[in-house]
Protein backbone atom coordinates (compact mmCIF):
# COMPACT_ATOMS: atom_id res chain seq x y z
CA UNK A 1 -142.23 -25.55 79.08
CA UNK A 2 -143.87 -24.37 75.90
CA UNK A 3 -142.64 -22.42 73.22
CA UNK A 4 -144.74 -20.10 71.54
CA UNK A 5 -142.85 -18.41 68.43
CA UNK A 6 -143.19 -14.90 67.65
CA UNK A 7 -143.78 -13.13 64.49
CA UNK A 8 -143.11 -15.67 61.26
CA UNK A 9 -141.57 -18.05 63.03
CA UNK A 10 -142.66 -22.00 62.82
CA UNK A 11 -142.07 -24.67 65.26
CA UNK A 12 -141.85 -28.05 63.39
CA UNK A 13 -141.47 -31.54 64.86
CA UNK A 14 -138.89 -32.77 62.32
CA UNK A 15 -139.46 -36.06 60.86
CA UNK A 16 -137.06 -39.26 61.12
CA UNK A 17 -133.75 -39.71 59.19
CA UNK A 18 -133.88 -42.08 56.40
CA UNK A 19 -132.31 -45.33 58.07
CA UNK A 20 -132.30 -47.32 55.03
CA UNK A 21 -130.92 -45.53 51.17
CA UNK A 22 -132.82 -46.05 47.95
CA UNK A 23 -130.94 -49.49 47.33
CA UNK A 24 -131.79 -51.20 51.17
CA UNK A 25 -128.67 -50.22 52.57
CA UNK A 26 -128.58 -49.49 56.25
CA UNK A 27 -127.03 -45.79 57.19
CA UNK A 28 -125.20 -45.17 60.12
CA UNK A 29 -126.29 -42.21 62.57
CA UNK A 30 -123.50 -40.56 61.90
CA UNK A 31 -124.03 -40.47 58.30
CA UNK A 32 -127.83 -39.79 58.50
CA UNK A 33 -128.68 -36.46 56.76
CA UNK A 34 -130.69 -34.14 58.98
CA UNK A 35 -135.08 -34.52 57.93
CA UNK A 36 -136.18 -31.89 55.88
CA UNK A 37 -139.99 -32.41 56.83
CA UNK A 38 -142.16 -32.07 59.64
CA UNK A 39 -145.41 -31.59 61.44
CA UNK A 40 -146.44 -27.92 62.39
CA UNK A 41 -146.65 -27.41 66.47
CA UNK A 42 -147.07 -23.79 67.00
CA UNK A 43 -147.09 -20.83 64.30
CA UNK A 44 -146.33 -16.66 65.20
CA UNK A 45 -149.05 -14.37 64.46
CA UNK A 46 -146.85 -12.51 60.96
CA UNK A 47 -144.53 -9.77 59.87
CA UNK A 48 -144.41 -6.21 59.48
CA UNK A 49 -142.79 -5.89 55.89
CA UNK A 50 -141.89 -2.09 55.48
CA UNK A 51 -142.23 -0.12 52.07
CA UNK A 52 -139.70 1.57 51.35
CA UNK A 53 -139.10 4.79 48.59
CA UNK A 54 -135.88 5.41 46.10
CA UNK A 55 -134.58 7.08 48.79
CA UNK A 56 -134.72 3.89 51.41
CA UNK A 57 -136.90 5.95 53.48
CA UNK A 58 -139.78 3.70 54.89
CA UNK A 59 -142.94 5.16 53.50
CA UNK A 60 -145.54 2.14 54.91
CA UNK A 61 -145.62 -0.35 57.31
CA UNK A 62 -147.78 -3.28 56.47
CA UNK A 63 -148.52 -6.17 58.76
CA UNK A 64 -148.20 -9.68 56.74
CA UNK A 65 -150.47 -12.44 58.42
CA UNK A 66 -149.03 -16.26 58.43
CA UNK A 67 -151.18 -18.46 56.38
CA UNK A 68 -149.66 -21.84 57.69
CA UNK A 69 -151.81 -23.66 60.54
CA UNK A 70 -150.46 -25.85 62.93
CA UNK A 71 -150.90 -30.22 61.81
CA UNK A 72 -149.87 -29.58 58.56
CA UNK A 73 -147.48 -31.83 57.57
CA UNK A 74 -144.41 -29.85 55.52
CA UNK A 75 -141.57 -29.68 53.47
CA UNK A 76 -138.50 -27.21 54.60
CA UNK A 77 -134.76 -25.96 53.28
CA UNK A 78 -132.46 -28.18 54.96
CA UNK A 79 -129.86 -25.61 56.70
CA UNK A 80 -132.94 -23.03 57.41
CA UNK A 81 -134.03 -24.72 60.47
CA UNK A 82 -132.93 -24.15 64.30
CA UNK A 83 -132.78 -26.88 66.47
CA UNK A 84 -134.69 -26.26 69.88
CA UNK A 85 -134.33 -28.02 72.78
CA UNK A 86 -137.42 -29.05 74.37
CA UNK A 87 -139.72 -31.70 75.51
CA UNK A 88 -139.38 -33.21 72.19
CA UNK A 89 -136.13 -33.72 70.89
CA UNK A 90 -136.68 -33.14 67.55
CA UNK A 91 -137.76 -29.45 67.47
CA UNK A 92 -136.81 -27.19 64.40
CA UNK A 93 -137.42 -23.01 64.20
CA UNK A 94 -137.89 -22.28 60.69
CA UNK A 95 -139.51 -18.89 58.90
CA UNK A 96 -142.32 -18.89 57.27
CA UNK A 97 -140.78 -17.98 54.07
CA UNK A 98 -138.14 -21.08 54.37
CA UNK A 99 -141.14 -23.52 54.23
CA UNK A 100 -140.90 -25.15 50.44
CA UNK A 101 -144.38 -26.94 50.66
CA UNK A 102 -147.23 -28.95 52.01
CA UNK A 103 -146.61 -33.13 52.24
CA UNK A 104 -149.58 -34.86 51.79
């Protein structure tokens, strides 16, 4: 199965938990926070973002390409994501617009 997101959506493979704090410590699972960083699969094509007048009538429809690719390696909002099941485990749905930054 392959998923294939549709207008600004971004399918991440979500990095690995921190297993070890700042200090050496060993976390349990349980208290693991969820990764906030992953590597791009799949990206949707954009968004229509509507203009609209003082009147919240739409005047213009414009069509807003994505600029990320997929392999780049990013940084997201932690409770933005979706978790997908799939081949991978570790499968996140995020917008475009929830995407803080590139890693390097």
């Amino acid at each position: 199965m392959t998923l294939t997101p549709l207008h600004d959506w971004v399918l991440i493979r979500a990095g690995k938990p921190n297993e070890k704090s700042f200090g050496g410590i060993l976390i349990p699972d349980a208290a693991q926070e969820k990764p906030e960083e992953g590597e791009i699969l799949a990206v949707g094509t954009g968004r229509l973002v509507e203009d609209k007048d003082s009147k919240e009538k739409i005047k213009k429809k414009t069509f807003v390409k994505t600029t990320l690719k997929p392999g780049e390696h990013v940084l997201y909002k932690q409770y933005a994501a979706r978790e997908v099941e799939g081949e991978d485990k570790e499968l996140v749905l995020v917008r475009e617009e929830d995407v803080l930054g590139y890693l390097q």
